[in-house]
Protein backbone atom coordinates (compact mmCIF):
# COMPACT_ATOMS: atom_id res chain seq x y z
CA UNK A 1 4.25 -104.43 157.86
CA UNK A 2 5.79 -104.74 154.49
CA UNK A 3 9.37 -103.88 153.30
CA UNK A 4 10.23 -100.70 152.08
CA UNK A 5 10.93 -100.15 148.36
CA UNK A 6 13.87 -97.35 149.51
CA UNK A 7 15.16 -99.03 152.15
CA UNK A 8 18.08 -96.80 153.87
CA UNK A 9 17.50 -93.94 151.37
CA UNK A 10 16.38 -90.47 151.38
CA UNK A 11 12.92 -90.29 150.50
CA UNK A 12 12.23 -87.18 148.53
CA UNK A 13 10.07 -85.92 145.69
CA UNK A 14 5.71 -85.49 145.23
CA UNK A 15 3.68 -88.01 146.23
CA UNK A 16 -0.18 -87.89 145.75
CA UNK A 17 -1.79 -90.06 148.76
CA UNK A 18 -5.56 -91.18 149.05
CA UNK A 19 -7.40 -90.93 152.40
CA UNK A 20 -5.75 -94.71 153.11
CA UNK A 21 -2.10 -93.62 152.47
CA UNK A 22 -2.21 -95.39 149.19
CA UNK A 23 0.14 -94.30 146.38
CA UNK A 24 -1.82 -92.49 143.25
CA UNK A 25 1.18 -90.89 141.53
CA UNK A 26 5.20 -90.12 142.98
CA UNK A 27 7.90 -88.36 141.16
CA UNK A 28 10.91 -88.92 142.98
CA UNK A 29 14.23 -85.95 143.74
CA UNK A 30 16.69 -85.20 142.15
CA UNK A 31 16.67 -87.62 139.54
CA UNK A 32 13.08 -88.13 139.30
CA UNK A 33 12.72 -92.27 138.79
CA UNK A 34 12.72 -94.98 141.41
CA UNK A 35 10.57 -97.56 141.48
CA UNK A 36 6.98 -97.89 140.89
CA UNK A 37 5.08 -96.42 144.03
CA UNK A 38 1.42 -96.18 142.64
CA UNK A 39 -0.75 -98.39 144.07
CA UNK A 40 1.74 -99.26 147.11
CA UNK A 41 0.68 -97.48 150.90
CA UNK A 42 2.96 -95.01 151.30
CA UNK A 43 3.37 -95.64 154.83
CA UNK A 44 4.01 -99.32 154.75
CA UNK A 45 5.76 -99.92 151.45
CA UNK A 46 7.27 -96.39 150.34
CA UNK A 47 8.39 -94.44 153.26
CA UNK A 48 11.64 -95.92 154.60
CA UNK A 49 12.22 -93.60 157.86
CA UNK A 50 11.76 -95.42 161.14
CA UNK A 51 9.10 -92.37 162.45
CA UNK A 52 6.60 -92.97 159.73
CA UNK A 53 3.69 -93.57 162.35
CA UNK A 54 4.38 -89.92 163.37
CA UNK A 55 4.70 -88.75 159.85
CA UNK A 56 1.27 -90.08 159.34
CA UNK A 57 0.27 -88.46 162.35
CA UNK A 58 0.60 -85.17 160.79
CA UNK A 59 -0.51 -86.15 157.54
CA UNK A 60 -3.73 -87.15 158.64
CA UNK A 61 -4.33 -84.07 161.13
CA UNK A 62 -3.90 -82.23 158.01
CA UNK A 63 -6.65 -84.42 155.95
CA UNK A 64 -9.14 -83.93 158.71
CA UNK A 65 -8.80 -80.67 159.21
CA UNK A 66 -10.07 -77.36 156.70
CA UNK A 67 -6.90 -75.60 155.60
CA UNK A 68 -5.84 -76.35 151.47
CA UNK A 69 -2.57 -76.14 151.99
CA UNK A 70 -0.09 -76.63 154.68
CA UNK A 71 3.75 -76.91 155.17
CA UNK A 72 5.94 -78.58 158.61
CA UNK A 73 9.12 -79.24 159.18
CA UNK A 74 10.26 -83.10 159.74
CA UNK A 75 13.00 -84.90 161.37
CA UNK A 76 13.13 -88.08 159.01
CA UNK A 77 14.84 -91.12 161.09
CA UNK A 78 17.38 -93.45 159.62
CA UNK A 79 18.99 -95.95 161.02
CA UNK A 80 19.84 -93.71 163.90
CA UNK A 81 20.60 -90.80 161.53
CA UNK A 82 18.42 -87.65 161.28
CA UNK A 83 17.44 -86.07 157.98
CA UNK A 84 15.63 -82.90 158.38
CA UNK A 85 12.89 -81.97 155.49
CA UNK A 86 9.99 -79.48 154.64
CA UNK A 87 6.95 -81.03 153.64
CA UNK A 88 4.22 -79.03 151.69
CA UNK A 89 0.46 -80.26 151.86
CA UNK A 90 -2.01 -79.73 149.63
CA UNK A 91 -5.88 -81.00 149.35
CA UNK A 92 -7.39 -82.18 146.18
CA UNK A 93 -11.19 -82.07 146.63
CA UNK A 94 -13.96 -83.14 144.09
CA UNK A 95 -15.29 -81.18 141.87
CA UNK A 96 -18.55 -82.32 142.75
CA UNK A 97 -18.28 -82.42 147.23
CA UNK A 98 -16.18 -79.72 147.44
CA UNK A 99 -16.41 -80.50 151.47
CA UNK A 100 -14.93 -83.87 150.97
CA UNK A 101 -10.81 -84.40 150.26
CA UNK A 102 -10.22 -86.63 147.36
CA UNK A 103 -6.37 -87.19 147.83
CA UNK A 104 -3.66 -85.34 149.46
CA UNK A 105 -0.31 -83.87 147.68
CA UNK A 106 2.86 -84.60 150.04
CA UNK A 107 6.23 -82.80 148.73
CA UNK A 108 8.99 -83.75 150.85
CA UNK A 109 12.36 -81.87 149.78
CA UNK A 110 15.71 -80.97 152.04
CA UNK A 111 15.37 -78.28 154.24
CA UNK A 112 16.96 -74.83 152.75
């Protein structure tokens, strides 16, 4: 496993994930800049929490499955600390396979 990029920070903002966790675009919160994500896996390189396997867990339920959109809530583990987040799911299919899921849109904020 790699190192993260954000190691002991809170990861928030958009990231757009293909089917092998791989980074296609980010915008990181609240500022919006960090550093370059695309092309990185998300899980191995980006995501700094210690939980990550379980984060991808739900991730890829969500890929699998049917729905276009779907939202959880997330305990995000750091260094013994908990940071609870919403994340918001969305599918991006092709315009030509409409049954097939091109990439995945992962929002990650603070919970409200």
């Amino acid at each position: 496993m790699s190192a993260t990029l954000l190691t002991g920070e809170e990861l928030l903002g958009l990231f757009e994930l293909d089917e092998a966790g791989t980074v296609l675009y980010s915008r990181i919160e609240p500022g919006g800049t960090g550093p370059e994500m695309s092309g990185r896996n998300f899980y191995d390189e980006v995501a700094p929490f210690e939980n990550v396997a379980e984060f991808r867990r739900h991730v890829t339920e969500f890929t699998l499955g049917a729905s276009p959109a779907d939202s959880f809530k997330f305990d995000c583990q750091y260094a013994g600390c908990i940071h609870p987040v919403k994340v918001l799911l969305a599918r991006i299919r092709e315009r030509v396979h409409h049954d097939r899921t091109k990439s995945v849109l992962v929002h990650i904020r603070k919970v409200a």
